[in-house]
Structure formats: C-alpha cells, structure tokens
PDB file of N, CA and C in Angstrom:
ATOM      1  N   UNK A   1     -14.988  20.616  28.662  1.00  0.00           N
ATOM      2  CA  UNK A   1     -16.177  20.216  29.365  1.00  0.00           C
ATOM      3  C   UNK A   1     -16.943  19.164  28.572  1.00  0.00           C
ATOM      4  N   UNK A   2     -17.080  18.853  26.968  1.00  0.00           N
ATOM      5  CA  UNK A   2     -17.953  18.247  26.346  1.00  0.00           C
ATOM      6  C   UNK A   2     -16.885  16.896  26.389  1.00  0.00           C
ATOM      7  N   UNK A   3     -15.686  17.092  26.881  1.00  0.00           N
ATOM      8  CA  UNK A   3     -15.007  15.899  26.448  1.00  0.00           C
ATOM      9  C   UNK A   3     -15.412  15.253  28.257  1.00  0.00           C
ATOM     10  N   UNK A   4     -15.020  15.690  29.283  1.00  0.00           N
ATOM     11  CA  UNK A   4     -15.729  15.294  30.515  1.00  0.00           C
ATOM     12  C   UNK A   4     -17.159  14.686  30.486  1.00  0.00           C
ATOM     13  N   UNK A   5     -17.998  15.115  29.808  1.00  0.00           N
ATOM     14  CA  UNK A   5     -19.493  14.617  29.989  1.00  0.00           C
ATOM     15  C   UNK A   5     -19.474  13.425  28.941  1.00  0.00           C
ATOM     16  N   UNK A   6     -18.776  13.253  27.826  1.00  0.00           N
ATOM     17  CA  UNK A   6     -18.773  12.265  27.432  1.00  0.00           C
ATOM     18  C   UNK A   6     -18.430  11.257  28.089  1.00  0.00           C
ATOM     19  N   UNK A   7     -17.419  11.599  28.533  1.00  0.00           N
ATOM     20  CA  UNK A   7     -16.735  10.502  29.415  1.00  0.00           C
ATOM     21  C   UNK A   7     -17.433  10.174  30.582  1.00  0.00           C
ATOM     22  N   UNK A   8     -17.933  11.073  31.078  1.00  0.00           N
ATOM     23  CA  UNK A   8     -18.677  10.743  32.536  1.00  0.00           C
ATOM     24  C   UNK A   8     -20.056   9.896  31.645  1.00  0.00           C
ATOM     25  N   UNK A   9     -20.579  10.209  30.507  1.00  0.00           N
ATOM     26  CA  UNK A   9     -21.562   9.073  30.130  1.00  0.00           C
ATOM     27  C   UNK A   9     -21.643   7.770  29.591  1.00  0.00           C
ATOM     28  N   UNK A  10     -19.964   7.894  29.134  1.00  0.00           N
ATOM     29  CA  UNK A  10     -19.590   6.333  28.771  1.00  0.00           C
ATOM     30  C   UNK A  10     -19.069   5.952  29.791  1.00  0.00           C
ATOM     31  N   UNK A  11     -18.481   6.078  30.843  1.00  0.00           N
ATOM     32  CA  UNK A  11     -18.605   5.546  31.859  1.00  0.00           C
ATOM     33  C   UNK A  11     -19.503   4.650  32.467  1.00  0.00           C
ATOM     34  N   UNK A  12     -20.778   5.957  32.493  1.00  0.00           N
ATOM     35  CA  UNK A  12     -21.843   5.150  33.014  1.00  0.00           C
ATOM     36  C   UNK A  12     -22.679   4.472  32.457  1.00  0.00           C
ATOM     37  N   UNK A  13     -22.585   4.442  31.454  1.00  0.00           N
ATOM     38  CA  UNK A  13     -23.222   3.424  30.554  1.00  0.00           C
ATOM     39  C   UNK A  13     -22.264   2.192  29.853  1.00  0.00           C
ATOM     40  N   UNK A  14     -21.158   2.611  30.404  1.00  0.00           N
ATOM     41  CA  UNK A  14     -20.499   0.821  30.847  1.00  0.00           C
ATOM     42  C   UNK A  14     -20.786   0.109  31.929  1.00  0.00           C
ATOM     43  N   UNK A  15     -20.738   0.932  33.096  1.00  0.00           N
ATOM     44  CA  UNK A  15     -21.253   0.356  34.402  1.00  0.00           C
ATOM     45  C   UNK A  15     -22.658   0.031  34.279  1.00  0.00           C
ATOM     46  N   UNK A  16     -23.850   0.489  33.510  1.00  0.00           N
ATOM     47  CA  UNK A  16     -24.613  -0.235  33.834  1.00  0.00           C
ATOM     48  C   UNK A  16     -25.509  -1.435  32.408  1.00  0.00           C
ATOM     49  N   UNK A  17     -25.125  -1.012  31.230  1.00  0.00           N
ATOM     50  CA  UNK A  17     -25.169  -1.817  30.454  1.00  0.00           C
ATOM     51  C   UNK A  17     -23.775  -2.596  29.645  1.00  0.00           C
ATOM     52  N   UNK A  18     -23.562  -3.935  29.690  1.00  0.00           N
ATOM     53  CA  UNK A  18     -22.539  -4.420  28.959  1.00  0.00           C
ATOM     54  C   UNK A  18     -22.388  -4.497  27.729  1.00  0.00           C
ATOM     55  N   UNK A  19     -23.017  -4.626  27.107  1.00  0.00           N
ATOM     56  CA  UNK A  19     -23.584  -3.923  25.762  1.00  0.00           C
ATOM     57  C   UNK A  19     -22.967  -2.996  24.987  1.00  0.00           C
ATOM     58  N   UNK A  20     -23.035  -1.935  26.110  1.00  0.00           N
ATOM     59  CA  UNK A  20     -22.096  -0.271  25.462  1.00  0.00           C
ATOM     60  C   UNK A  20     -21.092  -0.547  25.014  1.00  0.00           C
ATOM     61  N   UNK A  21     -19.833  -1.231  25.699  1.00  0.00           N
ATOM     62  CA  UNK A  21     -18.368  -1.344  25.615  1.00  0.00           C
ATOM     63  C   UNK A  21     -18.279  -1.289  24.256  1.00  0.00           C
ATOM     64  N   UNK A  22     -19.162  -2.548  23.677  1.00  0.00           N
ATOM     65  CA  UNK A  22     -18.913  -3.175  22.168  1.00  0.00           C
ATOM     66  C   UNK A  22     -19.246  -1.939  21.458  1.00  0.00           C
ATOM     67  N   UNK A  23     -20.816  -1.548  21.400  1.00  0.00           N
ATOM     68  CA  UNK A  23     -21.317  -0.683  20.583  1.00  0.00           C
ATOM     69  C   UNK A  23     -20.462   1.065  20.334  1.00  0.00           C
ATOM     70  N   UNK A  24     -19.515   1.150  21.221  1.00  0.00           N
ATOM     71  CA  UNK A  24     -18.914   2.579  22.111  1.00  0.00           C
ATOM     72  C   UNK A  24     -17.392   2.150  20.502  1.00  0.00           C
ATOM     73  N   UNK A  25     -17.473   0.962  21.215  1.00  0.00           N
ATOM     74  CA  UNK A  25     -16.255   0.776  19.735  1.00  0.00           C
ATOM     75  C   UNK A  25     -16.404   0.435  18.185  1.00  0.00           C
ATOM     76  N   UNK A  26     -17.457  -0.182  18.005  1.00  0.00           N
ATOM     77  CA  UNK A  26     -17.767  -0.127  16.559  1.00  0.00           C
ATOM     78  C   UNK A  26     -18.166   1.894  16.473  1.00  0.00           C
ATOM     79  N   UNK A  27     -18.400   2.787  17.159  1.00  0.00           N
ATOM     80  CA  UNK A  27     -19.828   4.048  16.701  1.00  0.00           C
ATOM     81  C   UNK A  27     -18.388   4.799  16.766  1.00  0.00           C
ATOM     82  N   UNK A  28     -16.701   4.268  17.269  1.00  0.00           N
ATOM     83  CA  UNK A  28     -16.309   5.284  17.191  1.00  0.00           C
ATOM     84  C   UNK A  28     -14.943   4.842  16.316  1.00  0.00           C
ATOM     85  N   UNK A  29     -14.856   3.795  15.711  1.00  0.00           N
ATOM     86  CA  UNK A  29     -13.949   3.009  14.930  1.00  0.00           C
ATOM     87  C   UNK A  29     -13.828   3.859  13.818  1.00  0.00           C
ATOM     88  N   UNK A  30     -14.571   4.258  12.790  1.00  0.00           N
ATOM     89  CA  UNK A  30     -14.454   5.427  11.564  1.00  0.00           C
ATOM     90  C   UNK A  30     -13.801   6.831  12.130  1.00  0.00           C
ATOM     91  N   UNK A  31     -14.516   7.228  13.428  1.00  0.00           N
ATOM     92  CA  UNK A  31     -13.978   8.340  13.490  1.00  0.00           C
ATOM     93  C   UNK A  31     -12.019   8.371  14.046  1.00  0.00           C
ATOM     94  N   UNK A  32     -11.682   7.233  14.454  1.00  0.00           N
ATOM     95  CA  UNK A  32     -10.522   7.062  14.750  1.00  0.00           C
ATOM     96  C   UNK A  32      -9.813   6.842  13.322  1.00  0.00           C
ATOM     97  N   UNK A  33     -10.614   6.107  12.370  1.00  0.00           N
ATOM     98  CA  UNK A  33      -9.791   6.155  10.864  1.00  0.00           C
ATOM     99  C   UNK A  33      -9.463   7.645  10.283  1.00  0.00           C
ATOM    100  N   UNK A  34     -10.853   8.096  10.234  1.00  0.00           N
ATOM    101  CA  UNK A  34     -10.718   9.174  10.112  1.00  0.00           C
ATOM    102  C   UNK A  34      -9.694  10.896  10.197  1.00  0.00           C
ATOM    103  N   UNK A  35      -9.449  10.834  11.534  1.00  0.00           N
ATOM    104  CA  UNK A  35      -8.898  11.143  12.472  1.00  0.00           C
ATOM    105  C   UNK A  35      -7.505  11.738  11.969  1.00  0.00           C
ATOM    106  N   UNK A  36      -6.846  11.012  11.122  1.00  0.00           N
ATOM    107  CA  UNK A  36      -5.649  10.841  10.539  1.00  0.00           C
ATOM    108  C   UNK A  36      -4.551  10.051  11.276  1.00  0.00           C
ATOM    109  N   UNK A  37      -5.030   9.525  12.172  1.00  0.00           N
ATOM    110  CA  UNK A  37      -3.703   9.022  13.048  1.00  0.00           C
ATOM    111  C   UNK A  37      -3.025   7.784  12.306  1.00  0.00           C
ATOM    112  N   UNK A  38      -3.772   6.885  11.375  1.00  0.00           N
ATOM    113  CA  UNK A  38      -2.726   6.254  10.869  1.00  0.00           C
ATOM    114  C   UNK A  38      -2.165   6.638   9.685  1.00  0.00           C
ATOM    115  N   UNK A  39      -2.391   7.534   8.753  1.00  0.00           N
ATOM    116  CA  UNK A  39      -1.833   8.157   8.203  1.00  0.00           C
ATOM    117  C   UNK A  39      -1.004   9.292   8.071  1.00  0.00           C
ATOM    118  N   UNK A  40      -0.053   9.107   7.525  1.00  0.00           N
ATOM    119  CA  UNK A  40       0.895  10.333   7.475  1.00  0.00           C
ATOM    120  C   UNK A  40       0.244  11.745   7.047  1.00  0.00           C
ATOM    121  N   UNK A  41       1.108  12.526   7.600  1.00  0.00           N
ATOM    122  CA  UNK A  41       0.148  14.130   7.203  1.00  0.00           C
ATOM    123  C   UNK A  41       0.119  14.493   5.893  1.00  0.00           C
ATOM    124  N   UNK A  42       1.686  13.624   5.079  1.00  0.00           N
ATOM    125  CA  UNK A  42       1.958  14.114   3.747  1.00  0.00           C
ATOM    126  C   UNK A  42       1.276  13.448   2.639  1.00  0.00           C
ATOM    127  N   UNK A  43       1.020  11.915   3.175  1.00  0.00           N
ATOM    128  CA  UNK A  43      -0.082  11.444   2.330  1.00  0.00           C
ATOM    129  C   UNK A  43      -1.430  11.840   2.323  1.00  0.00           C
ATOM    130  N   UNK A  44      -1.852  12.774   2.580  1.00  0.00           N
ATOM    131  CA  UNK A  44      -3.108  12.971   2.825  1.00  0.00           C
ATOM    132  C   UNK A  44      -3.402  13.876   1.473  1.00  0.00           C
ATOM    133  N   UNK A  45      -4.505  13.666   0.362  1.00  0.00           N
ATOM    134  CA  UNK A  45      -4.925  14.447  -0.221  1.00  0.00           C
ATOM    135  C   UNK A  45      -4.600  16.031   0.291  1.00  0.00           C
ATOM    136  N   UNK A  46      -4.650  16.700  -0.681  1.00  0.00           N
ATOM    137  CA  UNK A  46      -4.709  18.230  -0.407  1.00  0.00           C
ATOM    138  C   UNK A  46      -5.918  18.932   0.248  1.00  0.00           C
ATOM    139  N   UNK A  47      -7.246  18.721  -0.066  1.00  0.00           N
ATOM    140  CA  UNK A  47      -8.453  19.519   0.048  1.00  0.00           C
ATOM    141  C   UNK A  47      -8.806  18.910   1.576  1.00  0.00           C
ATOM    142  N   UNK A  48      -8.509  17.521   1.869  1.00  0.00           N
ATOM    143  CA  UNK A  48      -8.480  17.068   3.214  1.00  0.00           C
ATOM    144  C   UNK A  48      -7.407  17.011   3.791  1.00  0.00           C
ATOM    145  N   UNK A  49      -6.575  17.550   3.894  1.00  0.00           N
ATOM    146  CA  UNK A  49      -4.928  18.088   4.879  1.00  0.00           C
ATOM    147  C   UNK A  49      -5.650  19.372   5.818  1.00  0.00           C
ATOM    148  N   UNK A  50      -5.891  19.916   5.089  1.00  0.00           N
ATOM    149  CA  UNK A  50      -6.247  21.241   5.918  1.00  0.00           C
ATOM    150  C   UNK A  50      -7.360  21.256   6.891  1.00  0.00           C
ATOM    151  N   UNK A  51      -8.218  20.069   6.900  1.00  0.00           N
ATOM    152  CA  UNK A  51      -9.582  19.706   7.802  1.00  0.00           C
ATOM    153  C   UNK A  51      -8.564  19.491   9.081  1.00  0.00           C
ATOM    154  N   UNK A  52      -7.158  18.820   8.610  1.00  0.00           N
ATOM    155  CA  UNK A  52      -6.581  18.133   9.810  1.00  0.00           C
ATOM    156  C   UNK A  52      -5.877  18.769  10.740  1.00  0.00           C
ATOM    157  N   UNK A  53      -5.989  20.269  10.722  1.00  0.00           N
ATOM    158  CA  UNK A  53      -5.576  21.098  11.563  1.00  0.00           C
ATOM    159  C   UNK A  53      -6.553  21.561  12.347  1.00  0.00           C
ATOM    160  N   UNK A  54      -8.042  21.228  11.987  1.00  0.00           N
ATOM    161  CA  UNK A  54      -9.051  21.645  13.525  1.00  0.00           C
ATOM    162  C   UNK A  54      -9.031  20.310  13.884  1.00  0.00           C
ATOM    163  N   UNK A  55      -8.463  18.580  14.016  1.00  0.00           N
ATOM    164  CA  UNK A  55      -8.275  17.621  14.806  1.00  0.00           C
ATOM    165  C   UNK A  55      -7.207  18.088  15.926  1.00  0.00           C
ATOM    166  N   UNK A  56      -7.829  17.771  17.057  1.00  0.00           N
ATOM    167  CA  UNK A  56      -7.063  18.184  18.282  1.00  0.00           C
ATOM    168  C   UNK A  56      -5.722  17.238  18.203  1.00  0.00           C
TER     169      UNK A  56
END
C-alpha cells in the first residue's frame, strides 16, 4: 500500500508540476546506490551485507 501511494503521488506531481521529474531523480539517486544493485553481494563489507536482506 505505501508503495501505491507513492506512486499515485509521484504521479501526480508529475502531471502537475514539471519540476518533480528532475527533483524525484536527484532525492532518489543515493538511495538506488545504496540499494546494492550495482554491487555484488560478496563485495559488500560484512556489518553492511546483512542490512541487505531487509532490501526488497
């Protein structure tokens, strides 16, 4: 449900400010680094490997 309402608010706050698009991608650029997706699971420090099992 929290992932729906996000979406239903970036939605609408693309449709009505142009603005958002940009700002929607710089506010969520770290958390995609973050994330682990470009890193391998095995390179990952030890004390932060295990955070990466509550990432969906």
């Amino acid at each position: 449900m929290l992932a729906v309402g996000v979406g239903t608010l970036n939605c609408f706050l693309n449709a009505m400010f142009p603005l958002w698009d940009r700002m929607w991608s710089i506010a969520t650029r770290p958390l995609f680094l973050l994330s682990g997706v470009i890193f391998l699971y095995d390179n990952i420090p030890e004390p932060y490997r295990g955070w990466l099992w509550y990432n969906p």
